[in-house]
C-alpha atoms as a PDB file:
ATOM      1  CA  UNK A   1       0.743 -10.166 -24.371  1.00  0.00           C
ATOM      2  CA  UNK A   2       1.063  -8.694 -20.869  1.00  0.00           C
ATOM      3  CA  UNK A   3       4.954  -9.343 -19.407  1.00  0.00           C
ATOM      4  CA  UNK A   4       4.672 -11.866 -15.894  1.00  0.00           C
ATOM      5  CA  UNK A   5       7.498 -10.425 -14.271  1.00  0.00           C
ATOM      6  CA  UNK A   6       5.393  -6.945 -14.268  1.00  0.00           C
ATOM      7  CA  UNK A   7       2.308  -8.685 -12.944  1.00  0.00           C
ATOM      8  CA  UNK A   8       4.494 -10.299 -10.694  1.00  0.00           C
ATOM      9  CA  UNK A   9       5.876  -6.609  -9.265  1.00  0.00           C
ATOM     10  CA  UNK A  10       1.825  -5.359  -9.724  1.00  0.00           C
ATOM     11  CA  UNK A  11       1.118  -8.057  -7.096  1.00  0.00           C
ATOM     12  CA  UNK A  12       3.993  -7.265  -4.511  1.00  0.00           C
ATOM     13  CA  UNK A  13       2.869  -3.762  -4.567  1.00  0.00           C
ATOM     14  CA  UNK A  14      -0.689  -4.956  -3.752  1.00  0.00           C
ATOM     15  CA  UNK A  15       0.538  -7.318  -1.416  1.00  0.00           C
ATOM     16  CA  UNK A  16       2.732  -4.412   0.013  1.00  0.00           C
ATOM     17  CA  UNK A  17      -0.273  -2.052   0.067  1.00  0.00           C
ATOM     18  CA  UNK A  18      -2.497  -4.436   2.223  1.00  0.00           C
ATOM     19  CA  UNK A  19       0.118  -4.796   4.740  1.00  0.00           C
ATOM     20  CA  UNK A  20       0.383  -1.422   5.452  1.00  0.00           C
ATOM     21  CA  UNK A  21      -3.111  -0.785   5.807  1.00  0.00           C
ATOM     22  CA  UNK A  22      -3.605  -4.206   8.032  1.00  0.00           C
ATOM     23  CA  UNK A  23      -0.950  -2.581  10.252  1.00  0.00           C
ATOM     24  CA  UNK A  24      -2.424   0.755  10.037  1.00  0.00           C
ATOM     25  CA  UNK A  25      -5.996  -0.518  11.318  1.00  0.00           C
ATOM     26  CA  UNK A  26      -4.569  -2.889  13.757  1.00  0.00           C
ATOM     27  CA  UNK A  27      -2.760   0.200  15.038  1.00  0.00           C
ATOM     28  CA  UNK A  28      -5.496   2.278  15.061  1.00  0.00           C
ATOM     29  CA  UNK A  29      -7.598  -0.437  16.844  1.00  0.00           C
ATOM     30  CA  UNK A  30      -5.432  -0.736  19.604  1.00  0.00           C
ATOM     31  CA  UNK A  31      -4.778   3.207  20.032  1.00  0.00           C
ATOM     32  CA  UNK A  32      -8.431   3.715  20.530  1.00  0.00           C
ATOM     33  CA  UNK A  33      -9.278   0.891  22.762  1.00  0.00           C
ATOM     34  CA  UNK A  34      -6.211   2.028  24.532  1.00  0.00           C
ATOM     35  CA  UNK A  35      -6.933   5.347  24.530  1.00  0.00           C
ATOM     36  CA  UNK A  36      -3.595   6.260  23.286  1.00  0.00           C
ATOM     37  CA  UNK A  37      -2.840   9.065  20.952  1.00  0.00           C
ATOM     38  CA  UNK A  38       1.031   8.059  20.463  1.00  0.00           C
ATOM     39  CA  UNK A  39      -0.327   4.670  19.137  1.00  0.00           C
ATOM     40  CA  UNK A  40      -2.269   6.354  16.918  1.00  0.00           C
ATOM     41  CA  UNK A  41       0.073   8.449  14.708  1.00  0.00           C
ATOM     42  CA  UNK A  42       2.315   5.383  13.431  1.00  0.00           C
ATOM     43  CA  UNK A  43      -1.471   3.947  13.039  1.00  0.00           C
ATOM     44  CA  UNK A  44      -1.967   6.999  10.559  1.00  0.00           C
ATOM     45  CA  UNK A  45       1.681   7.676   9.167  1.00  0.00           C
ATOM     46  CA  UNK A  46       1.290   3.536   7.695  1.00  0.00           C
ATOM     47  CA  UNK A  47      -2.066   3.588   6.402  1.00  0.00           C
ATOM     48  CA  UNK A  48      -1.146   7.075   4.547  1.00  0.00           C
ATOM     49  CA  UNK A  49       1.510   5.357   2.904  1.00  0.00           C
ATOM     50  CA  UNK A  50      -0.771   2.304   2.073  1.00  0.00           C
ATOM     51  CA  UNK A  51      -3.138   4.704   0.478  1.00  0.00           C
ATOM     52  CA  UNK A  52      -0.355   6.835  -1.089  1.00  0.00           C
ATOM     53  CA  UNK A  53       1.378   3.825  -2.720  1.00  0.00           C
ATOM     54  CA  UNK A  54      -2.467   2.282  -3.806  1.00  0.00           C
ATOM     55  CA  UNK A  55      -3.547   5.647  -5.611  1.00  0.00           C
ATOM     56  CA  UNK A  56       0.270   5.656  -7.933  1.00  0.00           C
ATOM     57  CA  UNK A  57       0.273   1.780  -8.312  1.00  0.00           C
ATOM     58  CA  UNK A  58      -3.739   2.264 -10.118  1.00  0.00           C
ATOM     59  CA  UNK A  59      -2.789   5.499 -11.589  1.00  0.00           C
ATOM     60  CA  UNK A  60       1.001   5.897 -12.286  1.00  0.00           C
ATOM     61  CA  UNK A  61       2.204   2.029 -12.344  1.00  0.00           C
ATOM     62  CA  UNK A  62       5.210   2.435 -14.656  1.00  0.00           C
ATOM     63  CA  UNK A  63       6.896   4.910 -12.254  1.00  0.00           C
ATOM     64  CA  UNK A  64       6.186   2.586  -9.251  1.00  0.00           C
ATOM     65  CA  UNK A  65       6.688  -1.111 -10.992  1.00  0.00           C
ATOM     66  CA  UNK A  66      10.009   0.969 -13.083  1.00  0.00           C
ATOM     67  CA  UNK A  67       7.976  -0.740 -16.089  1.00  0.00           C
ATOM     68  CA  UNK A  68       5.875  -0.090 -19.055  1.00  0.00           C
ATOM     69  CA  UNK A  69       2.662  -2.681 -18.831  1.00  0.00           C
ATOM     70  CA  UNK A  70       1.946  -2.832 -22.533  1.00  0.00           C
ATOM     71  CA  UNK A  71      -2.046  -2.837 -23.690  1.00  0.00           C
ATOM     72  CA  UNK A  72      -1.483  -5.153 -27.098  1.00  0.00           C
END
């Protein structure tokens, strides 16, 4: 059986994750309709981190969550 606390931390990361990238589009939206470039690197800088943290949550969780999700 599959521990709830580390579901629980699997969804704040996921939660996490779409925040970043919400930001990072709504960033990105307003840097181009705005035709600013200084908008526009804070736009990229958060949704590389959302991306960053998404690709080690699916493929490294137990060094992101800090534990083992057991496969019984």
């Amino acid at each position: 059986m599959v521990d709830i606390s580390a579901i629980s931390k699997l969804i704040g990361m996921y939660e996490f994750v779409t925040i970043l990238l919400i930001i990072g589009a709504g960033l990105g939206g307003i840097s181009e309709i705005a035709k600013n470039k200084l908008i526009g690197y804070p736009a990229f800088a958060a949704g590389g981190i959302g991306i960053i943290i998404l690709l080690l949550v699916l493929f490294l969780p137990s060094i992101i969550i800090g534990s083992q999700i057991s496969h019984r």
